[in-house]
C-alpha atoms as a PDB file:
ATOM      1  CA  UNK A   1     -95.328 -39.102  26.567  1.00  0.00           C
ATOM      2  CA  UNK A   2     -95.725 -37.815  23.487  1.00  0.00           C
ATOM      3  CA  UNK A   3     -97.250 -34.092  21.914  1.00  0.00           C
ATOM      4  CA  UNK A   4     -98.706 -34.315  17.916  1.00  0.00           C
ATOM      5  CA  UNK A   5     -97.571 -31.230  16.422  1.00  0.00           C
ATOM      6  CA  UNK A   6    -100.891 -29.566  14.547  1.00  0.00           C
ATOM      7  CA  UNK A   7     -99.129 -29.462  11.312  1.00  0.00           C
ATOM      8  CA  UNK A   8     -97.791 -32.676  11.164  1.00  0.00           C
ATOM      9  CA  UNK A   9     -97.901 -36.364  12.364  1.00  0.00           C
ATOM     10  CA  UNK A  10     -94.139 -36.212  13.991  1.00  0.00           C
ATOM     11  CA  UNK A  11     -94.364 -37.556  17.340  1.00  0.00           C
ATOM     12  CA  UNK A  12     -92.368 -34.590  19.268  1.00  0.00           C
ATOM     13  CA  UNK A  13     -91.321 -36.326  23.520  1.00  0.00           C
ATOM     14  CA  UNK A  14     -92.936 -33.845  25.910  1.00  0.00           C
ATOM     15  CA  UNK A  15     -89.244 -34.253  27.785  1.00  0.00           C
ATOM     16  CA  UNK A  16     -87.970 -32.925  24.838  1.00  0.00           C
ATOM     17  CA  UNK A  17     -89.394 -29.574  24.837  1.00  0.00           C
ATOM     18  CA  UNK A  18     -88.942 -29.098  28.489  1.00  0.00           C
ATOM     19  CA  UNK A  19     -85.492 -30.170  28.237  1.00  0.00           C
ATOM     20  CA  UNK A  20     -83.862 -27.140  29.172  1.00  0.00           C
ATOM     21  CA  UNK A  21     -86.107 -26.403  31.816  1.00  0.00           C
ATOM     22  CA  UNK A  22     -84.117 -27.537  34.724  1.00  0.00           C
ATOM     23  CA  UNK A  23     -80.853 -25.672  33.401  1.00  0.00           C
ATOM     24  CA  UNK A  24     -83.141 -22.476  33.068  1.00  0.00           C
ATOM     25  CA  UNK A  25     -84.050 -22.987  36.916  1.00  0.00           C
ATOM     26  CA  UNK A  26     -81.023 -23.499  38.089  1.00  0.00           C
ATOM     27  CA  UNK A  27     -79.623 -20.493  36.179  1.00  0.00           C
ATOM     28  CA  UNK A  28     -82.241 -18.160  37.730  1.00  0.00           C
ATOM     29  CA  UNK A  29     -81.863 -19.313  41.206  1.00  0.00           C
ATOM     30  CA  UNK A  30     -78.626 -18.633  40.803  1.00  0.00           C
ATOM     31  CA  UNK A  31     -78.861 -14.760  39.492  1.00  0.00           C
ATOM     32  CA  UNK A  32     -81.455 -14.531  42.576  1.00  0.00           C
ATOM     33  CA  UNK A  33     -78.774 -16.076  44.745  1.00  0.00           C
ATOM     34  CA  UNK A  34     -76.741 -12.900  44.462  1.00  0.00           C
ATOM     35  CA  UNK A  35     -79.700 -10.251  45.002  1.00  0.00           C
ATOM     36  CA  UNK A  36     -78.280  -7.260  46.975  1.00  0.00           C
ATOM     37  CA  UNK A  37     -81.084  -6.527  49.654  1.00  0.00           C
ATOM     38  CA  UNK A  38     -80.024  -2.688  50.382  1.00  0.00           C
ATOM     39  CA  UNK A  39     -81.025  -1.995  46.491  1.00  0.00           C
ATOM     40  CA  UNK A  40     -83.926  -3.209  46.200  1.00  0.00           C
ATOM     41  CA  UNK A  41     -85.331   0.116  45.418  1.00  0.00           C
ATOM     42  CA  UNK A  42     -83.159   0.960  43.290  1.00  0.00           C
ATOM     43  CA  UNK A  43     -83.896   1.227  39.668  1.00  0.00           C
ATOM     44  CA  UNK A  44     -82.056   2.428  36.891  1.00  0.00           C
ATOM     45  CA  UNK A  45     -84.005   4.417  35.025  1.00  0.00           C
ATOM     46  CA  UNK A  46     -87.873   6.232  36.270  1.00  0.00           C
ATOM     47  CA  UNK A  47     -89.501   4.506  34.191  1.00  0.00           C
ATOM     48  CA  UNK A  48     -87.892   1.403  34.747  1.00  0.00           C
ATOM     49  CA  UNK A  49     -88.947  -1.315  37.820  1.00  0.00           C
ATOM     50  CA  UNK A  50     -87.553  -1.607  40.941  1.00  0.00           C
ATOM     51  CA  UNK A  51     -84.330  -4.386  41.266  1.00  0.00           C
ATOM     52  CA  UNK A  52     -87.457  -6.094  43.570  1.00  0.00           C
ATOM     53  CA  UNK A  53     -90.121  -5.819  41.469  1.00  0.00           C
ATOM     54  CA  UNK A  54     -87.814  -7.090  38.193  1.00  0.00           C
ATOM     55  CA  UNK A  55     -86.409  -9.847  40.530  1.00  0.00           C
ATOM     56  CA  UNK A  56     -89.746 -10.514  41.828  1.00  0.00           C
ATOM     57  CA  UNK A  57     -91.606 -11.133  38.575  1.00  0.00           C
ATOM     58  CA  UNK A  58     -88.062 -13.518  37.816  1.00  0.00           C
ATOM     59  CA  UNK A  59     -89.119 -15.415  40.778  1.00  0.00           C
ATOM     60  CA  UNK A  60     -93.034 -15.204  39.774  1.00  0.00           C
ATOM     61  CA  UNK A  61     -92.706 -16.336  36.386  1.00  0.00           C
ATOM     62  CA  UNK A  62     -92.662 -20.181  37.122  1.00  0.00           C
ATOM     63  CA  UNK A  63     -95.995 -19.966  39.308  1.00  0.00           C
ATOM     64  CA  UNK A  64     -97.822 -18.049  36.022  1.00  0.00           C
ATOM     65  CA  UNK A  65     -96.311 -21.687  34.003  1.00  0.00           C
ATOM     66  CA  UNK A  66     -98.167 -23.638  36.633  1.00  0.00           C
ATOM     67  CA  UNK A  67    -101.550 -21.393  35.892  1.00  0.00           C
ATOM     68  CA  UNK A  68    -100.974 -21.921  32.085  1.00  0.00           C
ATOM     69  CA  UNK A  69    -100.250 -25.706  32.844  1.00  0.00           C
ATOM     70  CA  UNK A  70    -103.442 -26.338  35.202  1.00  0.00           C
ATOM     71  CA  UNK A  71    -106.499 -24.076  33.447  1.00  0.00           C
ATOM     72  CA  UNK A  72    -107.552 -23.089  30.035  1.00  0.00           C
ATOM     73  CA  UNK A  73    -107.193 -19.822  30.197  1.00  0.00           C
ATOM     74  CA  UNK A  74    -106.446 -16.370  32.198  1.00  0.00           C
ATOM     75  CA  UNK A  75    -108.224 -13.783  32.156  1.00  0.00           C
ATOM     76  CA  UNK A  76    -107.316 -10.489  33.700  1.00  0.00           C
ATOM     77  CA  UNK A  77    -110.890  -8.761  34.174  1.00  0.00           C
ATOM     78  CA  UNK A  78    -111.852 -11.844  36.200  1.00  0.00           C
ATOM     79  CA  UNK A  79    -109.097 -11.968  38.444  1.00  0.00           C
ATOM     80  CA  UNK A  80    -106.664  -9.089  38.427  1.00  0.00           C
ATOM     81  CA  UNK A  81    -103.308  -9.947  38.384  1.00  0.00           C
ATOM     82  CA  UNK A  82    -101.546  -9.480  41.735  1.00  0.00           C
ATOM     83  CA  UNK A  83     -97.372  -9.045  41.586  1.00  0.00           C
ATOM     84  CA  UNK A  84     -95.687 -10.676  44.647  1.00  0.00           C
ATOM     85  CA  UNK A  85     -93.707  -8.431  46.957  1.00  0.00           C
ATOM     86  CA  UNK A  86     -90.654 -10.305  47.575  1.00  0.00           C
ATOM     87  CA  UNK A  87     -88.334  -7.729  48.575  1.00  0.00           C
ATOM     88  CA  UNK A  88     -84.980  -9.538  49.900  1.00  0.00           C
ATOM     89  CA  UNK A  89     -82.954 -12.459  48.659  1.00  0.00           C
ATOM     90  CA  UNK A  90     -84.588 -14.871  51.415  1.00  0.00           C
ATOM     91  CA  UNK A  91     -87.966 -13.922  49.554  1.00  0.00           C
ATOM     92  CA  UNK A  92     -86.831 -14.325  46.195  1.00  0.00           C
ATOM     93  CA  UNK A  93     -85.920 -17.670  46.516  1.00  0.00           C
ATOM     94  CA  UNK A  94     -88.611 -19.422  48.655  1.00  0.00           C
ATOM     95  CA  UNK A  95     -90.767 -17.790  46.538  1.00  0.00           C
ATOM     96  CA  UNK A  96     -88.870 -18.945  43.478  1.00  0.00           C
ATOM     97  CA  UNK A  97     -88.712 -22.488  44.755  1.00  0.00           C
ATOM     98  CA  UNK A  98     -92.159 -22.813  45.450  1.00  0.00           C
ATOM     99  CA  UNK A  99     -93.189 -21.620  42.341  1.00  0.00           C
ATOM    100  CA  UNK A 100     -90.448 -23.496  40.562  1.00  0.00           C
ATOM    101  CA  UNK A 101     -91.849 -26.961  42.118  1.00  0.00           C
ATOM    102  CA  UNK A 102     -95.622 -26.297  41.141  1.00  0.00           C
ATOM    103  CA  UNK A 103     -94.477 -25.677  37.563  1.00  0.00           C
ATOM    104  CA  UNK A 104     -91.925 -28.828  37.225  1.00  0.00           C
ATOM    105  CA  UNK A 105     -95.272 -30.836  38.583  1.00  0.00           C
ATOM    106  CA  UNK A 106     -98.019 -29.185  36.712  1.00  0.00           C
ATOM    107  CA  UNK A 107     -96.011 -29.610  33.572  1.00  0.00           C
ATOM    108  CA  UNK A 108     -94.942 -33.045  34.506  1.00  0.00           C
ATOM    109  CA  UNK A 109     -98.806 -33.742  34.565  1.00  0.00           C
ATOM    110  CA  UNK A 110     -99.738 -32.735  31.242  1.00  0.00           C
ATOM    111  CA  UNK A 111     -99.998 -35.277  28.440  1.00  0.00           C
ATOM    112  CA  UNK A 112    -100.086 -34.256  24.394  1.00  0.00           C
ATOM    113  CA  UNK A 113    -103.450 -33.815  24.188  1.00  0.00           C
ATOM    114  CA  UNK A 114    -103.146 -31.156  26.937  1.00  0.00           C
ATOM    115  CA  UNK A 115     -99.780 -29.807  25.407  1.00  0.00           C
ATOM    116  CA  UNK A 116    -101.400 -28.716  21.977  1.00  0.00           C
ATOM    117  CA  UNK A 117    -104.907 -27.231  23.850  1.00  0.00           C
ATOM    118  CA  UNK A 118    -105.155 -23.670  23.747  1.00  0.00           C
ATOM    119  CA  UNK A 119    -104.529 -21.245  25.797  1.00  0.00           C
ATOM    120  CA  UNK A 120    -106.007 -17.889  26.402  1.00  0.00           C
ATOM    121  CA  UNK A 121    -104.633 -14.893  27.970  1.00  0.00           C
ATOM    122  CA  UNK A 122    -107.251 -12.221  27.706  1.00  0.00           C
ATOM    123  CA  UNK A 123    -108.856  -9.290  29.720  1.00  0.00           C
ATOM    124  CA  UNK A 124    -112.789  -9.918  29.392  1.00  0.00           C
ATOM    125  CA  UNK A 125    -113.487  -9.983  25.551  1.00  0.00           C
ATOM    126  CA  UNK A 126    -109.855  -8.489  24.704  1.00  0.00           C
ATOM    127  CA  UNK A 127    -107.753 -11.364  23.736  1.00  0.00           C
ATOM    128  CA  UNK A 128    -103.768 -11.120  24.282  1.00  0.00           C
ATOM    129  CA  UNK A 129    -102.800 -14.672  23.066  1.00  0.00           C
ATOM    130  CA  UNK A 130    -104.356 -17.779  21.933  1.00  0.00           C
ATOM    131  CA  UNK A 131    -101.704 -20.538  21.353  1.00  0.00           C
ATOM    132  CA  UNK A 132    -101.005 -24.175  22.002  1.00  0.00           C
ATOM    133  CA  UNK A 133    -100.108 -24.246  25.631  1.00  0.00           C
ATOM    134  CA  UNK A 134     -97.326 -25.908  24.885  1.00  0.00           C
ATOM    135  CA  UNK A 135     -95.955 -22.948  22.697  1.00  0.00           C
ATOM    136  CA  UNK A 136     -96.915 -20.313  25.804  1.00  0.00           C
ATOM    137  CA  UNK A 137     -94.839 -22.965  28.075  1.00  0.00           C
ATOM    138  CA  UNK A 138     -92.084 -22.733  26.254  1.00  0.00           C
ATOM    139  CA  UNK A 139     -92.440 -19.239  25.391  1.00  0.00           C
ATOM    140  CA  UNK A 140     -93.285 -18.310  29.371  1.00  0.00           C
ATOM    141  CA  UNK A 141     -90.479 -20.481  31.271  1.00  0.00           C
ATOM    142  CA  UNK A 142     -87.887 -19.796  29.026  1.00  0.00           C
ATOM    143  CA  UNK A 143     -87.815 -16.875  26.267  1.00  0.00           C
ATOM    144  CA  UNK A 144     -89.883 -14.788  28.402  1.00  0.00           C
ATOM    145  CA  UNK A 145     -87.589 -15.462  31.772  1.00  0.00           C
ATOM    146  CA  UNK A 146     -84.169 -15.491  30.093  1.00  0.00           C
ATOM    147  CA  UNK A 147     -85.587 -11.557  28.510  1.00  0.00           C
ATOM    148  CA  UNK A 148     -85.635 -10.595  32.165  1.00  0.00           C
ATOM    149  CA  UNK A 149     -83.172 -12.557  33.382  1.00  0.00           C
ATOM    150  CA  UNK A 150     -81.115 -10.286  30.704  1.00  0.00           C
ATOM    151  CA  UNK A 151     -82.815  -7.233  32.775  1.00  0.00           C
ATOM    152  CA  UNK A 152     -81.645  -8.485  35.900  1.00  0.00           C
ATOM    153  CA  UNK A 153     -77.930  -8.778  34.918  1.00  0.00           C
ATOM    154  CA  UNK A 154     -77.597  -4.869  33.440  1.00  0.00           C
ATOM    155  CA  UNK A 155     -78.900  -4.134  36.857  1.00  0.00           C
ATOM    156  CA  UNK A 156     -76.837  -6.130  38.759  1.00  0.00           C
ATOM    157  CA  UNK A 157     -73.541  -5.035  36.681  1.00  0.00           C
ATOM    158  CA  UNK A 158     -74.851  -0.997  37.213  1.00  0.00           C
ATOM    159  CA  UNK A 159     -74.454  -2.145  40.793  1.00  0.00           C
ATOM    160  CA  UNK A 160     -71.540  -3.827  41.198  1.00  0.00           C
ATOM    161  CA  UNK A 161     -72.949  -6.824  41.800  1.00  0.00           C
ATOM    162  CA  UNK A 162     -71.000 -10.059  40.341  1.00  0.00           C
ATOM    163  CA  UNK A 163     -72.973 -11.276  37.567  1.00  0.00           C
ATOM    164  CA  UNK A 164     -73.018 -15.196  37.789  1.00  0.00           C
ATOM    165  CA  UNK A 165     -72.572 -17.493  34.681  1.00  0.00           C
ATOM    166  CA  UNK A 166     -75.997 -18.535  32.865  1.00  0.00           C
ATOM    167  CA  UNK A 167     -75.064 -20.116  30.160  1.00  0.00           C
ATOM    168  CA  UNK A 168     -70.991 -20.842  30.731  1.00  0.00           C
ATOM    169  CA  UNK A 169     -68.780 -18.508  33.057  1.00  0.00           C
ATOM    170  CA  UNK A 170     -69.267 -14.520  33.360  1.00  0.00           C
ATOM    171  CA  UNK A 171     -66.453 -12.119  33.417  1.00  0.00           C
ATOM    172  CA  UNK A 172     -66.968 -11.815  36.669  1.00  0.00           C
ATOM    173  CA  UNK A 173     -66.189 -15.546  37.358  1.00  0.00           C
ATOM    174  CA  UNK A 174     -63.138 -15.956  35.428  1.00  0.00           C
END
């Protein structure tokens, strides 16, 4: 498979830009792995989520790839967005897996015409994005997970939880 980038006629692999994307999963199942179930009200800051509700949306954040993957478009006024409640480390990951496993197919599915469609995040006539959905992909299943993934490990160090490696070993596994 191949995607056309819209600026030019260089033939990009769609295995290319989902490359990473296994090493990303593995990564976050493995900073869920270590969720501490008696804090999962805890947060550091009032304004701040919940460890469950940041951990949560971690675990979420593959399932809202699969929606980008499969439709055209979201759009918020139509059908409100509903966080999952996961709220212990038995949660986290089935719902992580499942979610994972609808995302790795739905993306596996696509072809490059579907790649460089838009797609539309918007609330009724108030539109948030409008981008190739390869570009939200990307942007979704890795930038925007690794940002909270990021979240997740301040919290867990606050805690005392051991912070496992994502991209090489932590100080807490050396």
């Amino acid at each position: 498979m191949t995607k056309t980038d819209a600026t030019t006629t260089t033939q990009v692999p769609l295995d290319m830009l989902f490359a990473d994307l296994d090493n990303e999963f593995a990564s976050t199942r493995r900073l869920l792995e270590r969720f501490p179930d008696e804090h999962a009200d805890w947060r550091p800051h009032e304004r701040s989520k919940t460890l469950a509700a940041l951990a949560a949306h971690i675990a979420n954040l593959p399932g809202l790839g699969q929606r980008v993957a499969e439709t055209p478009e979201f759009d918020f006024a139509a059908t409100p967005f509903v966080p999952p409640t996961a709220r212990t480390r038995a949660e986290l990951l089935a719902l992580f897996d499942e979610r994972a496993a609808g995302a790795r197919k739905a993306i596996a599915d696509l072809d490059a015409q579907a790649m460089s469609e838009r797609w539309r995040l918007r609330a009724g006539d108030q539109v948030f994005a409008n981008e190739r959905r390869g570009v939200v992909l990307r942007s979704l299943l890795i930038s925007h997970t690794a940002h909270h993934r990021g979240q997740l490990t301040v919290y867990y160090r606050i805690l005392g939880v051991p912070v496992p490696g994502l991209y090489g070993p932590s100080a807490d596994e050396q």
